[in-house]
C-alpha atoms as a PDB file:
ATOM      1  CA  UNK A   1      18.327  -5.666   1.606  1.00  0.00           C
ATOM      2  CA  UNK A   2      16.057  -5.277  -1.706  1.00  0.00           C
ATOM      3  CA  UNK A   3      12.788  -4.689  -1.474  1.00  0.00           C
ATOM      4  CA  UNK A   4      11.174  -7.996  -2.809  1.00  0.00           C
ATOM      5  CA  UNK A   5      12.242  -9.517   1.201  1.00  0.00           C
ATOM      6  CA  UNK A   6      10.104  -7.403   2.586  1.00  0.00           C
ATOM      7  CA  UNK A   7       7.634  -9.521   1.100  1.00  0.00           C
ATOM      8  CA  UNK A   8       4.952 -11.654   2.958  1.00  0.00           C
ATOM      9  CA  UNK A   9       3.064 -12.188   6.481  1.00  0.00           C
ATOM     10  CA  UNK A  10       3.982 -10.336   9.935  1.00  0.00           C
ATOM     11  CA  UNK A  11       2.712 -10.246  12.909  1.00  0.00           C
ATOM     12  CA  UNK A  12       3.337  -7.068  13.619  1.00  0.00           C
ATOM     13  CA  UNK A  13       3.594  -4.111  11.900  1.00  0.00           C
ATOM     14  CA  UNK A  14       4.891  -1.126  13.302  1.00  0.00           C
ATOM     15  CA  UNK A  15       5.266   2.662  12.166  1.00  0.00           C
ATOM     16  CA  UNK A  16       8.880   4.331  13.942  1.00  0.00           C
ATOM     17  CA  UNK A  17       8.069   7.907  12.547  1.00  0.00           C
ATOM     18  CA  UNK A  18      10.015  10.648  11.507  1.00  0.00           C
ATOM     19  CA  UNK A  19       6.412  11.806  11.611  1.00  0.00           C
ATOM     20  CA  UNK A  20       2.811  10.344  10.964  1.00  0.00           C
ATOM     21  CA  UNK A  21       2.975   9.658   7.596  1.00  0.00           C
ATOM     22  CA  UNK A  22       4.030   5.953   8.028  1.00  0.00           C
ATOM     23  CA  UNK A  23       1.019   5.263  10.241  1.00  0.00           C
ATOM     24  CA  UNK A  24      -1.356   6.689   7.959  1.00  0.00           C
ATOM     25  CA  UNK A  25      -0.067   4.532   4.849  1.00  0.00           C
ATOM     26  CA  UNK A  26      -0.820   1.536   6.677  1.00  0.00           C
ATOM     27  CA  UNK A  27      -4.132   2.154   7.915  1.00  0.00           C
ATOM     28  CA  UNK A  28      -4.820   3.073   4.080  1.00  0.00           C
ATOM     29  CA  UNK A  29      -3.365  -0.146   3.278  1.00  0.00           C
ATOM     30  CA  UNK A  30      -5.160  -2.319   5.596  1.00  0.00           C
ATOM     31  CA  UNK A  31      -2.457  -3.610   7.710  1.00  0.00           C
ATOM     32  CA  UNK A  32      -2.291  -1.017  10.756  1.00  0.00           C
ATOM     33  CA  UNK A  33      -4.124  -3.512  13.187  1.00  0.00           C
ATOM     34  CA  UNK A  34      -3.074  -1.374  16.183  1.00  0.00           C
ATOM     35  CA  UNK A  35      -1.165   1.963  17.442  1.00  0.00           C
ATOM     36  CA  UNK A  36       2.293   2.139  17.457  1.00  0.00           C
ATOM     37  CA  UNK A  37       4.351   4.040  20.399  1.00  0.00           C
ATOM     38  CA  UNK A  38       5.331   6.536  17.387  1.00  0.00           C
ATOM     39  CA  UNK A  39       2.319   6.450  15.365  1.00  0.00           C
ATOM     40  CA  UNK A  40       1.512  10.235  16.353  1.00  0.00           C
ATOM     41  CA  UNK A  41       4.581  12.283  17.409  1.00  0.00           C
ATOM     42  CA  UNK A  42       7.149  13.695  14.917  1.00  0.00           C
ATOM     43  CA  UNK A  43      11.171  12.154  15.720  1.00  0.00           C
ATOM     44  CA  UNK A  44      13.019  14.386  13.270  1.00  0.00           C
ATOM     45  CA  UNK A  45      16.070  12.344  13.601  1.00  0.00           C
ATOM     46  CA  UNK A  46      16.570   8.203  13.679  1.00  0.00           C
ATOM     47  CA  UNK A  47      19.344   8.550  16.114  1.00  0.00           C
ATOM     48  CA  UNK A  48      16.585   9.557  18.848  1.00  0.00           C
ATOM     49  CA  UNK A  49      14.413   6.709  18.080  1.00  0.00           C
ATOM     50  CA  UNK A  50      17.532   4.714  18.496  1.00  0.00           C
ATOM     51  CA  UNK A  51      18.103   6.268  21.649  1.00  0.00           C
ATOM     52  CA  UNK A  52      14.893   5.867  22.909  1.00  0.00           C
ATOM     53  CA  UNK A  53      15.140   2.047  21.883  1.00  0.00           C
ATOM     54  CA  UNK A  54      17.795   1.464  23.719  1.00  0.00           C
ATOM     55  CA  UNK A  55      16.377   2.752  26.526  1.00  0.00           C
ATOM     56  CA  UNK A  56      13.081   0.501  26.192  1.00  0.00           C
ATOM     57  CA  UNK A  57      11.159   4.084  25.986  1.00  0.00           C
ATOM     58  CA  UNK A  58      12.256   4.122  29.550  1.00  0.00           C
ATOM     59  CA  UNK A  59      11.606   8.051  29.971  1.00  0.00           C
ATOM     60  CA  UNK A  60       9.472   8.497  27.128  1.00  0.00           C
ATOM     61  CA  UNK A  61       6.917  11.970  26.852  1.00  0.00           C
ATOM     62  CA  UNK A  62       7.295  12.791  30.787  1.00  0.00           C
ATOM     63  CA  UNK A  63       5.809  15.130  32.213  1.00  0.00           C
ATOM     64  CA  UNK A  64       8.751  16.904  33.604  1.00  0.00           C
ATOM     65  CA  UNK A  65      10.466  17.199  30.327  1.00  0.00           C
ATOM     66  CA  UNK A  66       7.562  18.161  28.044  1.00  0.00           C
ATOM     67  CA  UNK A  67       7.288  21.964  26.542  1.00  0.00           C
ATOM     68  CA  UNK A  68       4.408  23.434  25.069  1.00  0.00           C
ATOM     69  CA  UNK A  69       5.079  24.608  21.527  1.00  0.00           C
ATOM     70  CA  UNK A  70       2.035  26.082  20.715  1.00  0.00           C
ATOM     71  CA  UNK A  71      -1.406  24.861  18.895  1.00  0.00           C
ATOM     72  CA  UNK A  72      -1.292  23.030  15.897  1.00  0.00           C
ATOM     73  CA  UNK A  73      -4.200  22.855  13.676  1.00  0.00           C
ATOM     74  CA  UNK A  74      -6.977  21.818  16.748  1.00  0.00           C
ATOM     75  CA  UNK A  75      -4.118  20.418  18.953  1.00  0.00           C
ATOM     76  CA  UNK A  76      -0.942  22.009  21.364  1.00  0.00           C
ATOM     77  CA  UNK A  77       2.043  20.597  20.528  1.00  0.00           C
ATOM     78  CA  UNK A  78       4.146  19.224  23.327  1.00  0.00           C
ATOM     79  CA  UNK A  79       7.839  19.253  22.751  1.00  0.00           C
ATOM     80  CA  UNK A  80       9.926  16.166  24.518  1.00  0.00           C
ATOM     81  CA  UNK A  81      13.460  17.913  24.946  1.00  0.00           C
ATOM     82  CA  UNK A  82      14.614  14.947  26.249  1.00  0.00           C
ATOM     83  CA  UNK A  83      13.804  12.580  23.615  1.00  0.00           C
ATOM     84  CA  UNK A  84      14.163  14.861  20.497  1.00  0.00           C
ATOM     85  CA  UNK A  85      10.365  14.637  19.885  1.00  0.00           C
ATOM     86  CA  UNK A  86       7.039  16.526  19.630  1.00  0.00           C
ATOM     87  CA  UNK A  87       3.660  14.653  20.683  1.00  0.00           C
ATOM     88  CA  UNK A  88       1.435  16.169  17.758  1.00  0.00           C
ATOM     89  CA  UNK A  89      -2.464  14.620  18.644  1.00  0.00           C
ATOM     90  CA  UNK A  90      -2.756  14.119  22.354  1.00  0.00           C
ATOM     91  CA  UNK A  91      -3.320  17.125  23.777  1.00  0.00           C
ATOM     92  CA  UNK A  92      -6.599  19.202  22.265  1.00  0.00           C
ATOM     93  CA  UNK A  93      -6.504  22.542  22.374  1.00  0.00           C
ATOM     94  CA  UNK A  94     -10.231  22.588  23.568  1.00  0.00           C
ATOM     95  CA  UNK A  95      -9.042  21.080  26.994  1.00  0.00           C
ATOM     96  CA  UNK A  96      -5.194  21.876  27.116  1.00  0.00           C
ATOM     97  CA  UNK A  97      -3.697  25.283  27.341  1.00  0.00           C
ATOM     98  CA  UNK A  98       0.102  25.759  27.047  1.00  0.00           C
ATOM     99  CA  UNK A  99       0.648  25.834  30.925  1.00  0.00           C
ATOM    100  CA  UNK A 100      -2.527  23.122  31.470  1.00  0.00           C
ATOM    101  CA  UNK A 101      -2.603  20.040  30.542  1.00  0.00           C
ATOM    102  CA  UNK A 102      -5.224  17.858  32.357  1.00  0.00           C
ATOM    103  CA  UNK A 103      -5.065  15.354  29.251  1.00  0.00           C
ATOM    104  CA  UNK A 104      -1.467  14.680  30.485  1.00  0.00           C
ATOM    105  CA  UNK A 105      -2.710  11.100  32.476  1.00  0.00           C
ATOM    106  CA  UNK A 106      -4.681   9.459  29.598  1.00  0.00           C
ATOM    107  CA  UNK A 107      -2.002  10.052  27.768  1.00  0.00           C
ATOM    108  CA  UNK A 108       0.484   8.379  30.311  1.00  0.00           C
ATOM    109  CA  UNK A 109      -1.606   5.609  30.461  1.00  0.00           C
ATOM    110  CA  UNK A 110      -1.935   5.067  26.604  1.00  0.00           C
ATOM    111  CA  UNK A 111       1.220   5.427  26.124  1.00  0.00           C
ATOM    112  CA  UNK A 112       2.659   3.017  28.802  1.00  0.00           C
ATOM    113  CA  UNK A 113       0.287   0.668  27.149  1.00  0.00           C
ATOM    114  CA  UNK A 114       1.446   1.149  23.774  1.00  0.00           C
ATOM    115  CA  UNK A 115       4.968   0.541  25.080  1.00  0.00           C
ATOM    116  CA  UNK A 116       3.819  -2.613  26.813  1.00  0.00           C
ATOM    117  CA  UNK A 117       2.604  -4.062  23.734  1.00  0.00           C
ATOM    118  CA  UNK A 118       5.589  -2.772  21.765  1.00  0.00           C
ATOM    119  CA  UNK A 119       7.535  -4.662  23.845  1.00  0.00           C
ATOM    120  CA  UNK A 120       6.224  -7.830  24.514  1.00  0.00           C
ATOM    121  CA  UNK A 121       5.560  -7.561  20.166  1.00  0.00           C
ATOM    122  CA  UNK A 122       9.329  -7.264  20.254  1.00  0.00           C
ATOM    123  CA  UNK A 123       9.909 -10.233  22.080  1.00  0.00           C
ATOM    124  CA  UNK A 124       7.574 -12.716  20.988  1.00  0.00           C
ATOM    125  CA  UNK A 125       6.695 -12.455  17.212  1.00  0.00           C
ATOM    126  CA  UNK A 126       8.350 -14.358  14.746  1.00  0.00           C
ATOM    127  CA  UNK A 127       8.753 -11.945  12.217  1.00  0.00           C
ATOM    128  CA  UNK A 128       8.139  -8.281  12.534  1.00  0.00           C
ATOM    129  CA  UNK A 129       8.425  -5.154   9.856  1.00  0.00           C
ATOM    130  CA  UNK A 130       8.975  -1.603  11.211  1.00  0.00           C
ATOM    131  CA  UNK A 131       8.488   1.481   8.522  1.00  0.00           C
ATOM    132  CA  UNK A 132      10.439   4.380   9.270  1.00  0.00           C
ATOM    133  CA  UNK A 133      10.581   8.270   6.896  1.00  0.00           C
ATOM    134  CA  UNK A 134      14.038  10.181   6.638  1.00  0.00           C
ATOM    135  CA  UNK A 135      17.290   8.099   7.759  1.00  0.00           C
ATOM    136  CA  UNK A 136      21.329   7.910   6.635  1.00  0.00           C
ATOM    137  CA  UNK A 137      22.982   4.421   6.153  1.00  0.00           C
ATOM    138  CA  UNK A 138      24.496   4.951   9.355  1.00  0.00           C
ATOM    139  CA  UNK A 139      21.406   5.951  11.296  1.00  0.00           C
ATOM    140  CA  UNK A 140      19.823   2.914   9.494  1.00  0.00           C
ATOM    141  CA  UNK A 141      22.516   0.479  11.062  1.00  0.00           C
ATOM    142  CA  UNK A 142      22.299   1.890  14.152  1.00  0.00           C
ATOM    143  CA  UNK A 143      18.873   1.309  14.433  1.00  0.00           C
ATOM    144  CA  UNK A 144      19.078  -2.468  13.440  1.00  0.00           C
ATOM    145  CA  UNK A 145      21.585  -3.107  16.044  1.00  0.00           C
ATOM    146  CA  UNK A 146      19.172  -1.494  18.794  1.00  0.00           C
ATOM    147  CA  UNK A 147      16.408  -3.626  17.434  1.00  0.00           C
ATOM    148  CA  UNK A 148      18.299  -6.647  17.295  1.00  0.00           C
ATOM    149  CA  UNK A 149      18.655  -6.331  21.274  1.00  0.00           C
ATOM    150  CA  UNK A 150      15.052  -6.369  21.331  1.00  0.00           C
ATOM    151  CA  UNK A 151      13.921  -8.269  18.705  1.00  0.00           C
ATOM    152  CA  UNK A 152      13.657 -12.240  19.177  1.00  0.00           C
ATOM    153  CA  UNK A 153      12.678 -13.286  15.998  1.00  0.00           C
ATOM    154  CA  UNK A 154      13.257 -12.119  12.219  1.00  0.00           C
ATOM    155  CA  UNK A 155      12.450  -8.156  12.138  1.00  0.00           C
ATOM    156  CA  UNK A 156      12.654  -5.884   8.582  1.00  0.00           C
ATOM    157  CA  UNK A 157      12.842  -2.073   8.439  1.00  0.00           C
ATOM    158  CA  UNK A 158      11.434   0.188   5.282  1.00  0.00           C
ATOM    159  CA  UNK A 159      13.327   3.414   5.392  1.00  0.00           C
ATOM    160  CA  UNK A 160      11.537   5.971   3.210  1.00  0.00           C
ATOM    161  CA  UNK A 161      13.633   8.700   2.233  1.00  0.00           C
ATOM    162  CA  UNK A 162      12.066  11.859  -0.210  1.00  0.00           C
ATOM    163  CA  UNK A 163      13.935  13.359  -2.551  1.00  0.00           C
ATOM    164  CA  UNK A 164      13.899  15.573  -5.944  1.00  0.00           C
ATOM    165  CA  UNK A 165      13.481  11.545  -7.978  1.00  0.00           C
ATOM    166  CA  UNK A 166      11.107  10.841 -10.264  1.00  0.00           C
ATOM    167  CA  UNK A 167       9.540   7.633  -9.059  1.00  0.00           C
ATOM    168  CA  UNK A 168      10.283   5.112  -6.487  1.00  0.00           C
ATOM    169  CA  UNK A 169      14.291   4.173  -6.018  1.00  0.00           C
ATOM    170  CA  UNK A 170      15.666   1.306  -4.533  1.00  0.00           C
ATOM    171  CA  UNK A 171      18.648   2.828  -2.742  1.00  0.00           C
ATOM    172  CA  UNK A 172      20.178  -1.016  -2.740  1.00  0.00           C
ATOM    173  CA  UNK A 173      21.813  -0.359   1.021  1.00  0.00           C
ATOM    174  CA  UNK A 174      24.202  -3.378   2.035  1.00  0.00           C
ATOM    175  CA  UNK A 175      22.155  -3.380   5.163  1.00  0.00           C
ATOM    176  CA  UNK A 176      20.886  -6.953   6.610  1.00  0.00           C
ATOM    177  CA  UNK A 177      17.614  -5.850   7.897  1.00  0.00           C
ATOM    178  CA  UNK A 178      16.722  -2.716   6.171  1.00  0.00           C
ATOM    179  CA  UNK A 179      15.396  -2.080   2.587  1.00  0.00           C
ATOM    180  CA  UNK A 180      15.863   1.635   2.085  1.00  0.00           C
ATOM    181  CA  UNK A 181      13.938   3.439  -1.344  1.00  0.00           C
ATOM    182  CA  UNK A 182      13.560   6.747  -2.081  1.00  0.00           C
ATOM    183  CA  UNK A 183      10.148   8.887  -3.216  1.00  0.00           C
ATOM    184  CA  UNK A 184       9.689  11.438  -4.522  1.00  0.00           C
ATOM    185  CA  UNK A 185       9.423  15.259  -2.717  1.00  0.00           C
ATOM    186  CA  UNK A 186       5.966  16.279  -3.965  1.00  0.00           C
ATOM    187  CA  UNK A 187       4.691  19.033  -1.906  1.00  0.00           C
ATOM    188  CA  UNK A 188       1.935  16.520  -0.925  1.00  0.00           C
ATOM    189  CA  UNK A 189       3.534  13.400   0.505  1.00  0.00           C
ATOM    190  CA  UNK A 190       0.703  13.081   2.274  1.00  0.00           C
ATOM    191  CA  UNK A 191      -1.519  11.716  -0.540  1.00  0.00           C
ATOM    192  CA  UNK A 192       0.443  12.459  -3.872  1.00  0.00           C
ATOM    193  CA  UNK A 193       2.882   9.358  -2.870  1.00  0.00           C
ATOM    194  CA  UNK A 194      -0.030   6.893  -3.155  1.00  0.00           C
ATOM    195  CA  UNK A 195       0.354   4.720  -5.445  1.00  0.00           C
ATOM    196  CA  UNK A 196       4.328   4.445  -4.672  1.00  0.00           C
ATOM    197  CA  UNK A 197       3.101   3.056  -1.179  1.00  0.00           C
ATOM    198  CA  UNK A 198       0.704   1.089  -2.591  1.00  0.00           C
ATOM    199  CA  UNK A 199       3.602  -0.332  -4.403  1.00  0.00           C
ATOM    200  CA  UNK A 200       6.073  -0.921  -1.372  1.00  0.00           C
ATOM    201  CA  UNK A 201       3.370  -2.671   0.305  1.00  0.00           C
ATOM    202  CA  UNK A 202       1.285  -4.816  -1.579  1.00  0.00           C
ATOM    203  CA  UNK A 203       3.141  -7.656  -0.843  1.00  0.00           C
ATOM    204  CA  UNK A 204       3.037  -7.585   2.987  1.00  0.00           C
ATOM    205  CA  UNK A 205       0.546  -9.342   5.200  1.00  0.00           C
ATOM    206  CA  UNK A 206      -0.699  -8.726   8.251  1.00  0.00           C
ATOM    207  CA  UNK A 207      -1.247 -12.103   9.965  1.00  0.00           C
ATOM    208  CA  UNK A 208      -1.937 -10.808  13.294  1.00  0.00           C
END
């Protein structure tokens, strides 16, 4: 899929990790109209949001399976070993220790929300774009066919890969769904990418 389909309105628009950096490129671009299930937890690999997809995020972040991996930054890191994932901005360190977590319910309840809307998203809109960092071909067709068992409608995926490149790279996969490009590896992907996301999106819509 090239990147000139990913063009045009959605009416939802949702970020599937590896980490936050997806979410935060939308909000800059104006068309982040609401938070995603993986908006704020880091999913190293695709084939464990895959997993979890299939499952319909069926055991996703519970309690029992959660370990505390220490503070980040103001935060404790919470490590799902059942999912492959750490929850990065739930749990602040000013109320959550690494054996206490009385934060743990809100963020139940947000979170079964977020999967509720996820869902029903899934099944109702007509045409959908999910943005996803780090992912093989394979992982990348993997993940369409788990979407396609939840999405109704027409769905696209973004796959963001970094690498040693000077610019943005259309990878050209022979994928139906998924447009995969390449940035570059600055030691600030957090902001040095800019204007390369800028690029990628300044064609899509939000139409809500």
């Amino acid at each position: 899929m090239e990147l000139n389909a990913i063009a045009g309105p959605y009416d939802a628009i949702f970020s599937l990790g590896m980490n936050c950096l997806p979410a935060i490129q939308l909000e800059r671009n104006g068309i982040r109209p609401f938070t995603g299930v993986l908006d704020w937890v880091n999913t190293d690999y695709l084939a464990d949001v895959t997993r979890m997809l299939n499952k319909r995020f069926a055991d996703f972040g519970l309690r029992h399976n959660l370990v505390s991996e220490g503070p980040f930054g103001d935060f404790l890191l919470l490590r799902d070993l059942l999912n492959g994932m750490v929850i990065v901005h739930d749990f602040p360190l000013k109320r959550n220790s690494a054996t206490n977590w009385p934060d743990y319910d809100a963020f139940r309840t947000k979170m079964d929300r977020r999967i509720e809307r996820f869902l029903h998203k899934a099944a109702t809109c007509r045409r959908i774009l999910f943005i996803r960092t780090s992912g093989y071909p394979h992982e990348a067709q993997e993940l369409e066919q788990a979407l396609s068992t939840l999405v109704k409608h027409e769905f696209h995926i973004l796959l963001v890969n970094h690498n040693p490149v000077p610019g943005l790279v259309e990878d050209h996969w022979p994928h139906k769904h998924t447009c995969a490009v390449t940035l570059p590896s600055q030691v600030d992907i957090w902001n040095a990418n800019d204007p390369h996301w800028r690029h990628l999106l300044q064609h899509v819509k939000y139409t809500g």
